[in-house]
Structures are given as C-alpha cells and as structure tokens.
PDB file of N, CA and C in Angstrom:
ATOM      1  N   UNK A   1      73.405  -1.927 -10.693  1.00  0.00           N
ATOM      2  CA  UNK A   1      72.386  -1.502  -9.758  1.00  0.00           C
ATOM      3  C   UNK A   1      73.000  -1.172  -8.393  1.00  0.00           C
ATOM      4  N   UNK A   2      74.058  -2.065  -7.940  1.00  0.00           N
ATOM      5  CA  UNK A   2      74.683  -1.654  -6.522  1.00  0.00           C
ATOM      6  C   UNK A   2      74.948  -0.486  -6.899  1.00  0.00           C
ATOM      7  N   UNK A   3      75.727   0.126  -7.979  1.00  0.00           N
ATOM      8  CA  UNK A   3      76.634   1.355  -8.093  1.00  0.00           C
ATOM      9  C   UNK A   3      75.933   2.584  -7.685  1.00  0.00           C
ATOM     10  N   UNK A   4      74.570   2.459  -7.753  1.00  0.00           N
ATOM     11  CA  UNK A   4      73.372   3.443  -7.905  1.00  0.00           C
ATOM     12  C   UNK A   4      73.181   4.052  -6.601  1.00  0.00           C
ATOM     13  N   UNK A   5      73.259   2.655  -5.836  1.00  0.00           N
ATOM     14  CA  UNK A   5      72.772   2.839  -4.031  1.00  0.00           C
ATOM     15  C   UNK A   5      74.119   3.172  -3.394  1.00  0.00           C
ATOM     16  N   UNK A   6      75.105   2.626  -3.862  1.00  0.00           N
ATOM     17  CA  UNK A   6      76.530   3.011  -2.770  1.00  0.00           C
ATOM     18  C   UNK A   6      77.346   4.125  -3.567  1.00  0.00           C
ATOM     19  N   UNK A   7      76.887   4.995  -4.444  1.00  0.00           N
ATOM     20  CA  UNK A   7      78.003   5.563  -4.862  1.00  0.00           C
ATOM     21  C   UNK A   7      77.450   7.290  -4.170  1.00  0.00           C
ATOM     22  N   UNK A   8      76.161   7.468  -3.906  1.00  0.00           N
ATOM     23  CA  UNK A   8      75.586   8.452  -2.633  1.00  0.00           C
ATOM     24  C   UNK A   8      76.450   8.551  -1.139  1.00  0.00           C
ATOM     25  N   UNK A   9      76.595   7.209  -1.027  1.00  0.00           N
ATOM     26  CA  UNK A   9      77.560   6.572   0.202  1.00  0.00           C
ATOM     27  C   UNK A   9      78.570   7.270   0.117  1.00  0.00           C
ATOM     28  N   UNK A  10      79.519   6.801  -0.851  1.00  0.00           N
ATOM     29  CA  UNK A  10      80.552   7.599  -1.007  1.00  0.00           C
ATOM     30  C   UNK A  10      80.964   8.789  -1.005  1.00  0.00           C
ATOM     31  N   UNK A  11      79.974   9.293  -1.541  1.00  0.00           N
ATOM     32  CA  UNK A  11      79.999  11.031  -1.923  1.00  0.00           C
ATOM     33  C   UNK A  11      79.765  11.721  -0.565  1.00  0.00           C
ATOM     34  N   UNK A  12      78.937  11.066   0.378  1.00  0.00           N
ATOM     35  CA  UNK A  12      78.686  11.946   1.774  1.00  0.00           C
ATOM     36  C   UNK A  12      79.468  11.077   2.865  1.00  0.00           C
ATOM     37  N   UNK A  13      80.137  10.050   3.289  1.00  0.00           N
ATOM     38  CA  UNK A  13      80.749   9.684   4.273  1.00  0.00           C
ATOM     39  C   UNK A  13      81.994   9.243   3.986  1.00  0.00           C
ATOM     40  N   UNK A  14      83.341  10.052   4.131  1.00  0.00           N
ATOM     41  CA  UNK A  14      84.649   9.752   3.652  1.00  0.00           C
ATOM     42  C   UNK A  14      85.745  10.560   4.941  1.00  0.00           C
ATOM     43  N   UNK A  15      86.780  10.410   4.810  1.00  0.00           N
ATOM     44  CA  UNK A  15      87.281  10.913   6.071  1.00  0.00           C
ATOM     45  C   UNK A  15      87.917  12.415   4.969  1.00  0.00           C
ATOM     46  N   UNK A  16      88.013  13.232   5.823  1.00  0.00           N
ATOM     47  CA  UNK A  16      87.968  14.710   4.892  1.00  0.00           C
ATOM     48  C   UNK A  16      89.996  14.899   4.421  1.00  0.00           C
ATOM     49  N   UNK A  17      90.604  14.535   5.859  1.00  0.00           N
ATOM     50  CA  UNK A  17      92.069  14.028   5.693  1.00  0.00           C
ATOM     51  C   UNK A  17      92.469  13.161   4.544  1.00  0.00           C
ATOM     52  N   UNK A  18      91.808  12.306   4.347  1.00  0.00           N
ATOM     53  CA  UNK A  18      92.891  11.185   3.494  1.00  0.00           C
ATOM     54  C   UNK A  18      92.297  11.717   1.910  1.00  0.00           C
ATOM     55  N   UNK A  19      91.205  12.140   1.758  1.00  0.00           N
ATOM     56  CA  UNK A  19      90.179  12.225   0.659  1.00  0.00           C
ATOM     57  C   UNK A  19      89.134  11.196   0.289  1.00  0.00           C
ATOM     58  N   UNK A  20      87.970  12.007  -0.595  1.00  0.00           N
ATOM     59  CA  UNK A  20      87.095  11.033  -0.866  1.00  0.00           C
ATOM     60  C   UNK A  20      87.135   9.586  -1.606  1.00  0.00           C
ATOM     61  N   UNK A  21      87.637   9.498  -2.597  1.00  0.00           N
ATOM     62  CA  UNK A  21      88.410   7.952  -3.402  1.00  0.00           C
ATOM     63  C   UNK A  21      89.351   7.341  -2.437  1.00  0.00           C
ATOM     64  N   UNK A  22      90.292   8.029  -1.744  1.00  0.00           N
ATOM     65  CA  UNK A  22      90.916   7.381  -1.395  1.00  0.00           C
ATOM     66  C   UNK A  22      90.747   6.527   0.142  1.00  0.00           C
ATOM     67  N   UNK A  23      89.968   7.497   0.720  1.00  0.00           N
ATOM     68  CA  UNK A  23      89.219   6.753   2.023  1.00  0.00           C
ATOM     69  C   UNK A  23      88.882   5.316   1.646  1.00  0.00           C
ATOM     70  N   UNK A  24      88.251   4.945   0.509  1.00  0.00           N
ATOM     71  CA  UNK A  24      87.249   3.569   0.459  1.00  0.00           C
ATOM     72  C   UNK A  24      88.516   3.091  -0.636  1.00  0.00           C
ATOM     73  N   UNK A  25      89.529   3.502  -1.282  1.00  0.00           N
ATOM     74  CA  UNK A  25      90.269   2.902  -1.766  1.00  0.00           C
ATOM     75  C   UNK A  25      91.029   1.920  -1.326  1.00  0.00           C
ATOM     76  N   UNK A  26      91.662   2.381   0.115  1.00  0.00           N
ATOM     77  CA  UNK A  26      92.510   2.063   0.941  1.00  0.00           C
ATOM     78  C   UNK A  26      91.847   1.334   2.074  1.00  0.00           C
ATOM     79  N   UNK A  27      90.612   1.787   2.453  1.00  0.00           N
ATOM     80  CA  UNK A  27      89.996   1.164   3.793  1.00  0.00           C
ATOM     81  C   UNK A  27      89.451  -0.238   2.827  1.00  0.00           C
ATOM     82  N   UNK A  28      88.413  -0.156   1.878  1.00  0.00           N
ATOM     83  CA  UNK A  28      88.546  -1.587   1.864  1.00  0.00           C
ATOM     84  C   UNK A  28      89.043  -2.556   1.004  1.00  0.00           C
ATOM     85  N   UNK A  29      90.035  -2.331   0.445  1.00  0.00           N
ATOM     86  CA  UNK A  29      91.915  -2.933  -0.017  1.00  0.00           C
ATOM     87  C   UNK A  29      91.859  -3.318   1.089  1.00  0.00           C
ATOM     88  N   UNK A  30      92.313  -2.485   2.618  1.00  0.00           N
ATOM     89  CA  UNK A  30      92.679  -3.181   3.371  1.00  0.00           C
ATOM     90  C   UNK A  30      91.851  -4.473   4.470  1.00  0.00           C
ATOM     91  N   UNK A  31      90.463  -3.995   4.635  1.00  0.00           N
ATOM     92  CA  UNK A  31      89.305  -4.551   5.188  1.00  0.00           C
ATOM     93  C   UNK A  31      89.562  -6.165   4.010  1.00  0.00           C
ATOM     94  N   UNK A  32      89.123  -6.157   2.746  1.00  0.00           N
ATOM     95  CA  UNK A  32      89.451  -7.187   1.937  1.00  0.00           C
ATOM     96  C   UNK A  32      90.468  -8.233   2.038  1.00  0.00           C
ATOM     97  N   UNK A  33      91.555  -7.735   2.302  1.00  0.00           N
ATOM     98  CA  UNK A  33      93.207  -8.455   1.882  1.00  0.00           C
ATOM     99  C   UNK A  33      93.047  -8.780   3.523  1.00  0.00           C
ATOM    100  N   UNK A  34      92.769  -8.347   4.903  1.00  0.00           N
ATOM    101  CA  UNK A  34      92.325  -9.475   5.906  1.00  0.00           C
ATOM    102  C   UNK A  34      91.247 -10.377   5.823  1.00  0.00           C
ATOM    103  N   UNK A  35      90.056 -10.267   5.406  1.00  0.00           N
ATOM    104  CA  UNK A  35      89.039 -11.067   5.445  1.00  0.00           C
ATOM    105  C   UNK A  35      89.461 -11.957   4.554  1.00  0.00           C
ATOM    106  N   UNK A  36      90.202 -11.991   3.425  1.00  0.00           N
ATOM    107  CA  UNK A  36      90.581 -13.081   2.778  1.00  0.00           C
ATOM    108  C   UNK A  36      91.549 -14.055   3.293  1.00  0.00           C
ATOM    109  N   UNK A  37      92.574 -12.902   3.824  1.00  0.00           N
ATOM    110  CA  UNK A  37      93.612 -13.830   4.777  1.00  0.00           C
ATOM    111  C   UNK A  37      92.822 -14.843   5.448  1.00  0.00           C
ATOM    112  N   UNK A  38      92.145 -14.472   6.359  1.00  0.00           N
ATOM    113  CA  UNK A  38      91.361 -15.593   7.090  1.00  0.00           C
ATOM    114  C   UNK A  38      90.566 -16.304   6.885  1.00  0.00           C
ATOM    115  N   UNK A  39      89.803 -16.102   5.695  1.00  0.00           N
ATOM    116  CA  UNK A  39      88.929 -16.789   4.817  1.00  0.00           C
ATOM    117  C   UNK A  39      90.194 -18.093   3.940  1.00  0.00           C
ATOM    118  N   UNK A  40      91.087 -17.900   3.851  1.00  0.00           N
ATOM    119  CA  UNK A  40      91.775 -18.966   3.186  1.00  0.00           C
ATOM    120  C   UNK A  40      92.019 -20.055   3.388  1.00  0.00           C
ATOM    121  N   UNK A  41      91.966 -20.076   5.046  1.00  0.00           N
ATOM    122  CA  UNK A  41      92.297 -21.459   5.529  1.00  0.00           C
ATOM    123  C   UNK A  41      91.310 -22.159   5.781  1.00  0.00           C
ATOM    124  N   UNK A  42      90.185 -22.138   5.464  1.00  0.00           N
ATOM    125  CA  UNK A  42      88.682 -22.338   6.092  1.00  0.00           C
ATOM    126  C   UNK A  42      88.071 -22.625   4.418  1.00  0.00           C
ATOM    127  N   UNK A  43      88.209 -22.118   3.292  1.00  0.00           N
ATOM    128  CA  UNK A  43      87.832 -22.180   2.445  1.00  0.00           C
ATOM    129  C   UNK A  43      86.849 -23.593   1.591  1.00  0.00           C
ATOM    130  N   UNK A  44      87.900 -24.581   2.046  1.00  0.00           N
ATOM    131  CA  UNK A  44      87.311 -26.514   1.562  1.00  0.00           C
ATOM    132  C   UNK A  44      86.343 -26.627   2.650  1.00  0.00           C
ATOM    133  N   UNK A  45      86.148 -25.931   3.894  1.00  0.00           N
ATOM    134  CA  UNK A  45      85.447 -26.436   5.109  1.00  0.00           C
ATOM    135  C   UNK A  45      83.825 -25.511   4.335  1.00  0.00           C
ATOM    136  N   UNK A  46      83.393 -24.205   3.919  1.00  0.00           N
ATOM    137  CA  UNK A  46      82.581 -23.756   3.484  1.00  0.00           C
ATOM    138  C   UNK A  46      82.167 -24.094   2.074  1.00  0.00           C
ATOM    139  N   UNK A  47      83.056 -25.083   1.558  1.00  0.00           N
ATOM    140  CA  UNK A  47      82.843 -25.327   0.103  1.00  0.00           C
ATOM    141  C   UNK A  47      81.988 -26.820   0.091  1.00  0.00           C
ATOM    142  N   UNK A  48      81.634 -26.572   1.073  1.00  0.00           N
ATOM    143  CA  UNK A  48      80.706 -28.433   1.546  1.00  0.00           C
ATOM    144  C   UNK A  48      78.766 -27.596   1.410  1.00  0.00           C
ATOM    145  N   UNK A  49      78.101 -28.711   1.186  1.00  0.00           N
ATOM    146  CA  UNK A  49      76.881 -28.447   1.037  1.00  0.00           C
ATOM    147  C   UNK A  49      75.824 -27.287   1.739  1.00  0.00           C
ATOM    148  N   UNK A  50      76.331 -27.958   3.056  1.00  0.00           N
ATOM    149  CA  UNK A  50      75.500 -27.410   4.186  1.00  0.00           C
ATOM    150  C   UNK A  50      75.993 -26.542   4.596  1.00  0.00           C
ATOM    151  N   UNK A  51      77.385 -25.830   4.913  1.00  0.00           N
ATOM    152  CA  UNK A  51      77.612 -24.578   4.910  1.00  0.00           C
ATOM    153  C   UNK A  51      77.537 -23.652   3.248  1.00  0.00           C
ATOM    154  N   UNK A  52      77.294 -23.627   2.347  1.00  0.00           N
ATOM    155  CA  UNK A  52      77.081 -22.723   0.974  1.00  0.00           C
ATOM    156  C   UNK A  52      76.415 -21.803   1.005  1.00  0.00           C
ATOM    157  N   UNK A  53      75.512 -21.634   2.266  1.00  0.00           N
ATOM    158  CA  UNK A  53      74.921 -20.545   2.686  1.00  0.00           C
ATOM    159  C   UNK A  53      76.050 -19.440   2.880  1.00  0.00           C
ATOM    160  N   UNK A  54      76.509 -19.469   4.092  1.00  0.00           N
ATOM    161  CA  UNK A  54      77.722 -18.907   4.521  1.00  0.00           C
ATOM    162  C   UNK A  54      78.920 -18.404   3.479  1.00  0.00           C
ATOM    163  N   UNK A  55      78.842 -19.188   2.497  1.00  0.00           N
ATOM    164  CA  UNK A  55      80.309 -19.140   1.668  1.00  0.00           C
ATOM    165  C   UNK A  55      79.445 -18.085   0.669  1.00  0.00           C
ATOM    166  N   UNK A  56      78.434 -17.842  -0.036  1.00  0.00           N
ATOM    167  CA  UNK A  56      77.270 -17.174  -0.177  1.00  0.00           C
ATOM    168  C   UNK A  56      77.281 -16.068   0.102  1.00  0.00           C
ATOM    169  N   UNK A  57      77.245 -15.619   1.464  1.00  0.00           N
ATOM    170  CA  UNK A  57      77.411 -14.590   2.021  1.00  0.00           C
ATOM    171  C   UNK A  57      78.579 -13.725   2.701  1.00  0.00           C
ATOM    172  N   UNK A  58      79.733 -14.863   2.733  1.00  0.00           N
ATOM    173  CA  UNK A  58      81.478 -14.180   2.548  1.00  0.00           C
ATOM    174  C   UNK A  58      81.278 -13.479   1.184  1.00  0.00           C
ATOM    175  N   UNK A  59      81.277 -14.525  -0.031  1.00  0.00           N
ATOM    176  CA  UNK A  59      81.540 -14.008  -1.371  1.00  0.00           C
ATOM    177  C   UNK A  59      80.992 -12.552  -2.020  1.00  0.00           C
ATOM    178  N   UNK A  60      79.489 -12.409  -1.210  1.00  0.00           N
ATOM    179  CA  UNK A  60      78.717 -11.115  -0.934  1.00  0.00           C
ATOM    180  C   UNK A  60      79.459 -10.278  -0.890  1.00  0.00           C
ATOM    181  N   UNK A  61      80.002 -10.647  -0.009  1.00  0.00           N
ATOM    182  CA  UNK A  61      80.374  -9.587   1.221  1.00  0.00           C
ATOM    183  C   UNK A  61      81.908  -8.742   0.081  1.00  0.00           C
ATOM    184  N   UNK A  62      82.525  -9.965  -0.294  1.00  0.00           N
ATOM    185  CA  UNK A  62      84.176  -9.803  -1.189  1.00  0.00           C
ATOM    186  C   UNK A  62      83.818  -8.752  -2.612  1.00  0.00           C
ATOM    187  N   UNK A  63      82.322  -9.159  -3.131  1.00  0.00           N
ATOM    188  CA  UNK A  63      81.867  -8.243  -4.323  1.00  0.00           C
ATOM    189  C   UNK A  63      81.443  -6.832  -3.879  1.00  0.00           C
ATOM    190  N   UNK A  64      80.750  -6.618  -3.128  1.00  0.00           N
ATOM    191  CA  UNK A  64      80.400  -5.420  -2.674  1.00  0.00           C
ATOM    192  C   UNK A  64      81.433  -4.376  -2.180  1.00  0.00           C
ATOM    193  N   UNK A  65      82.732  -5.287  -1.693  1.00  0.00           N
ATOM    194  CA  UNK A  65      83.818  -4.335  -1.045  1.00  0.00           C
ATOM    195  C   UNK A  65      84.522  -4.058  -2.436  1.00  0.00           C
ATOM    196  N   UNK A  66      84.706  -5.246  -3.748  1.00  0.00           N
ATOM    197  CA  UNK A  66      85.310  -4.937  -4.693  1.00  0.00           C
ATOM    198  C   UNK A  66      84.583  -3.631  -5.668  1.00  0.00           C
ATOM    199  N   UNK A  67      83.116  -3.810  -5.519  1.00  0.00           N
ATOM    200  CA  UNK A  67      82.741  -2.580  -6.057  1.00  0.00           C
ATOM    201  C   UNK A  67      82.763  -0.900  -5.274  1.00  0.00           C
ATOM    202  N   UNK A  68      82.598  -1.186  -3.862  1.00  0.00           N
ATOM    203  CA  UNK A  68      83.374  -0.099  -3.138  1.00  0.00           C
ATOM    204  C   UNK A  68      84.968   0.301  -3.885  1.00  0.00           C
ATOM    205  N   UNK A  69      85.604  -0.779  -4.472  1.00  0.00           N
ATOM    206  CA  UNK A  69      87.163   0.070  -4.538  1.00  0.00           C
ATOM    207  C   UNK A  69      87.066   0.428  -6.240  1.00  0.00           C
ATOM    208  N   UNK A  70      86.277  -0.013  -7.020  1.00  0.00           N
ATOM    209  CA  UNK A  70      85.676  -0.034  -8.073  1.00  0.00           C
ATOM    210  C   UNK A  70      85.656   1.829  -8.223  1.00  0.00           C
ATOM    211  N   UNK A  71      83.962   1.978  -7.770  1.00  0.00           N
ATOM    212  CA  UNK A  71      83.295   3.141  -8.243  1.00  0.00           C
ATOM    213  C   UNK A  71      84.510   3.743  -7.237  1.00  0.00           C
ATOM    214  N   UNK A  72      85.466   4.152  -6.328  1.00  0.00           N
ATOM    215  CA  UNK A  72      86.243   4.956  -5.784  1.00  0.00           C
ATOM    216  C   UNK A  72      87.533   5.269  -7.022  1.00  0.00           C
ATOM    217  N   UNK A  73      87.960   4.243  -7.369  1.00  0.00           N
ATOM    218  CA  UNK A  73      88.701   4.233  -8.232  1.00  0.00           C
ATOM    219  C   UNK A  73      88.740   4.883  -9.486  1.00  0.00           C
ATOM    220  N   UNK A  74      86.902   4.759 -10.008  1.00  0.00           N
ATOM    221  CA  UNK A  74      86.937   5.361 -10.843  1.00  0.00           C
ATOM    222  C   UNK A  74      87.016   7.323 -10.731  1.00  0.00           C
ATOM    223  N   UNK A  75      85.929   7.478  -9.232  1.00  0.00           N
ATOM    224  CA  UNK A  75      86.022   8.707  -9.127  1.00  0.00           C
ATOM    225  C   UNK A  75      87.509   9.597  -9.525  1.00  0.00           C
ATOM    226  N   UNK A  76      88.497   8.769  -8.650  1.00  0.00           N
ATOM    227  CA  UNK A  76      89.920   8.952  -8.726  1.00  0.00           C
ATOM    228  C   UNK A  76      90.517   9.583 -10.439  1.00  0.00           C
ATOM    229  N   UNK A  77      90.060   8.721 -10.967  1.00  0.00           N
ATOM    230  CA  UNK A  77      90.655   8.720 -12.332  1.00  0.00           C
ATOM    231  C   UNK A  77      89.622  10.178 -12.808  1.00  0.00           C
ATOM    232  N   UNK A  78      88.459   9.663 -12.553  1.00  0.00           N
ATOM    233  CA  UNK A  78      87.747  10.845 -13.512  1.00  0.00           C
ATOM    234  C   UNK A  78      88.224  12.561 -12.755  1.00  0.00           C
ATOM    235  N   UNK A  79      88.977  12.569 -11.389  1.00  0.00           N
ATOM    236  CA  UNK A  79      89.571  13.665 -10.947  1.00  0.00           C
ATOM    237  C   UNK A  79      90.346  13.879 -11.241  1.00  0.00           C
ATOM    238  N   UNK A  80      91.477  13.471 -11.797  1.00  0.00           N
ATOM    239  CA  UNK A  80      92.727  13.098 -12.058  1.00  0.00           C
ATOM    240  C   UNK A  80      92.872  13.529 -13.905  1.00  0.00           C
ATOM    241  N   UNK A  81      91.771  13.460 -14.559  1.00  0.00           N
ATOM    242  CA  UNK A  81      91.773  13.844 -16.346  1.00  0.00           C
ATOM    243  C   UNK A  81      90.881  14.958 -15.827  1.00  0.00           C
ATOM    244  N   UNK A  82      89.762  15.206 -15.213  1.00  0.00           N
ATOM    245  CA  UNK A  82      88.987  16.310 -15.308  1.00  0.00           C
ATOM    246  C   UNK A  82      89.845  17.625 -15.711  1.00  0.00           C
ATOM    247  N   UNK A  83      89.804  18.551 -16.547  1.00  0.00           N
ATOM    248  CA  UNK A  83      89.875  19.805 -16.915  1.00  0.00           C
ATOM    249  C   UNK A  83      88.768  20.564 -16.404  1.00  0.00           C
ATOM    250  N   UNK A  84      89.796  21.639 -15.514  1.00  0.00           N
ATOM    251  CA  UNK A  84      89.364  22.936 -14.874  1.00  0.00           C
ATOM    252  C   UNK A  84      87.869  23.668 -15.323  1.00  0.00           C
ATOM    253  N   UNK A  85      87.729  23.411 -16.429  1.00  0.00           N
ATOM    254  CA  UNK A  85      86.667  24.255 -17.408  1.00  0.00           C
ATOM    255  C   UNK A  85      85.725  23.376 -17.479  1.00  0.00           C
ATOM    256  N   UNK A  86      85.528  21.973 -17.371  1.00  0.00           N
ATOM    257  CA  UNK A  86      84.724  20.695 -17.095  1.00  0.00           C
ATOM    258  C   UNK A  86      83.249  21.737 -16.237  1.00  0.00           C
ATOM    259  N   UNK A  87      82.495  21.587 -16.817  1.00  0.00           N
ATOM    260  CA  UNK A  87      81.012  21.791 -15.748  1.00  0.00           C
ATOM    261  C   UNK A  87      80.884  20.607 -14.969  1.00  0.00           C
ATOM    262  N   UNK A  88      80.509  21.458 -13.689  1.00  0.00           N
ATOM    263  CA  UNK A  88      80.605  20.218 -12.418  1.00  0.00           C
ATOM    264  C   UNK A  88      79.650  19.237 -13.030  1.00  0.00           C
ATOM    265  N   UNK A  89      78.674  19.582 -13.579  1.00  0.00           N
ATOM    266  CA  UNK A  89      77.293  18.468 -13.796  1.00  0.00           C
ATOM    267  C   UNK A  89      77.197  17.843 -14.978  1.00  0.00           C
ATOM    268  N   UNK A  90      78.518  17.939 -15.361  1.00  0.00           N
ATOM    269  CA  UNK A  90      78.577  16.827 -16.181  1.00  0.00           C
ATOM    270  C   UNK A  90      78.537  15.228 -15.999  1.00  0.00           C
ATOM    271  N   UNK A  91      77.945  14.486 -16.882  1.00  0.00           N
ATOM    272  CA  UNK A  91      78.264  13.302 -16.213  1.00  0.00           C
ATOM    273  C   UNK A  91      79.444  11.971 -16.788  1.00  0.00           C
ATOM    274  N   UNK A  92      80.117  11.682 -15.892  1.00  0.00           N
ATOM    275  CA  UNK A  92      81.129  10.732 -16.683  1.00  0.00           C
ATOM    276  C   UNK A  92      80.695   9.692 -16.623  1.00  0.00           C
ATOM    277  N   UNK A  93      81.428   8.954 -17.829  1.00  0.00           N
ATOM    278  CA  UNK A  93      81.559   7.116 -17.653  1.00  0.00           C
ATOM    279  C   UNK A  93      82.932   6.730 -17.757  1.00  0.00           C
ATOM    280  N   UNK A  94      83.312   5.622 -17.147  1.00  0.00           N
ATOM    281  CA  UNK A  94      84.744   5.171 -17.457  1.00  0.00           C
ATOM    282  C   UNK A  94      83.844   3.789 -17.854  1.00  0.00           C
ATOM    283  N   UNK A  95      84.998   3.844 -19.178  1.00  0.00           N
ATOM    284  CA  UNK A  95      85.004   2.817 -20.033  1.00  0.00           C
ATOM    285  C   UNK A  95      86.030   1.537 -19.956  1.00  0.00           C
ATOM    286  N   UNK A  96      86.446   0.777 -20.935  1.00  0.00           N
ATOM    287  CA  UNK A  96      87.770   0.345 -20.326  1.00  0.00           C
ATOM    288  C   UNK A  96      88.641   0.742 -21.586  1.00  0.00           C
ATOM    289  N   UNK A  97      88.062   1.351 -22.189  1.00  0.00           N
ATOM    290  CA  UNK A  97      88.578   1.930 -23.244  1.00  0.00           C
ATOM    291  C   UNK A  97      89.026   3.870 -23.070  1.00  0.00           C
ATOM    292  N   UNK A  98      88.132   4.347 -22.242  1.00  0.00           N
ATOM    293  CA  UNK A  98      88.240   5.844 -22.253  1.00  0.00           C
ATOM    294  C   UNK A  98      87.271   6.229 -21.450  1.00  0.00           C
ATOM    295  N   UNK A  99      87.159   7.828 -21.417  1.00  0.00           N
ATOM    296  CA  UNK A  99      86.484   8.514 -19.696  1.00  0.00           C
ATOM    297  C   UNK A  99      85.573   8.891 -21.120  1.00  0.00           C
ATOM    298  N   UNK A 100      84.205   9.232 -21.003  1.00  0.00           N
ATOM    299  CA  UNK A 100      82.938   9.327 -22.089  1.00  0.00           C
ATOM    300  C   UNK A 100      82.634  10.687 -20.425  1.00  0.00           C
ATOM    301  N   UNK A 101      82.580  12.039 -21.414  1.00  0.00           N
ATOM    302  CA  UNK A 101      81.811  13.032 -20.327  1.00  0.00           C
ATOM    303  C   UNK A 101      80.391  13.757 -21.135  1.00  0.00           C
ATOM    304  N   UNK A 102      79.188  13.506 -20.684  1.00  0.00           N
ATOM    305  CA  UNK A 102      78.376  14.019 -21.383  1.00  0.00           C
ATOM    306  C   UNK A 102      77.642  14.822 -20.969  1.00  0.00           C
ATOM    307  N   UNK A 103      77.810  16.024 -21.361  1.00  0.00           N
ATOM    308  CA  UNK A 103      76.998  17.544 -20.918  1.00  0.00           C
ATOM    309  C   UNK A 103      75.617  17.631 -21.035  1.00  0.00           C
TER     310      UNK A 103
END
C-alpha cells in the first residue's frame, strides 16, 4: 500500500542531474546509514517501556526510507532490462525470481 502513494513521489520530484532511481537511491542510503549511526548508541535507552512510542516512530521512519530505496531500485533494474521496442505503458513487476511485463 505505501508503494502506491510514494512511487507518484518518485516519478515527479528527483534531481534531473543525478537521475530518477538514483536520486532516492543514494539520498536515502545515505539519509539512513546516518540516522542509524546515531540511533545506535541510544538504542537500550528507547527499548524501555515508556519511550516505545518513539522507537515506533524511528523504526517508521527506517521502513519507509527502506521502501524509498526499494521501489527506486526496482525502477533501476526494470530500466536497465527494458528493450527499446517495450511500450511505455506497459506494466512491470519485479519478482525475486524475474521482471513479469504485462501489456
């Protein structure tokens, strides 16, 4: 269901230089791999009752950026096998088995 609402996101706000996959590939890889840095040392202190709210809403925060590098990733790949002759409106799936394109 996230994929539905943020993958519009993607398609219209990307920096035009780096490219579209790779903008959110790289920005939040990198946004992630700090917030964790600093999230590490703090980790037993949010793992207590009364803060689980909070730890709740880090962990939020860690899935949503992982599905940001997710659906980018996949775009990547499905650009990367697409053939020239491919109709734009086709639609893909990545599997973990194979790219499924259905006309």
């Amino acid at each position: 269901m996230v994929k539905i609402v943020q993958a519009p996101f993607i398609d219209s706000y990307y920096f035009k230089s780096i490219g579209k996959c790779k903008t959110y590939i790289g920005g939040f890889a990198f946004a992630l791999s700090i917030a964790l840095f600093f999230i590490a040392p703090h980790i037993e202190e949010l793992a207590r009752p009364k803060t689980v709210n909070l730890l709740t809403a880090v962990w939020t925060g860690v899935v949503v950026s992982s599905i940001f590098i997710q659906i980018s990733g996949e775009m990547l790949i499905i650009k990367i096998f697409k053939k020239p002759e491919d109709k734009p409106r086709d639609l893909c799936f990545l599997t973990s088995e194979r790219i499924l394109v259905v006309s």
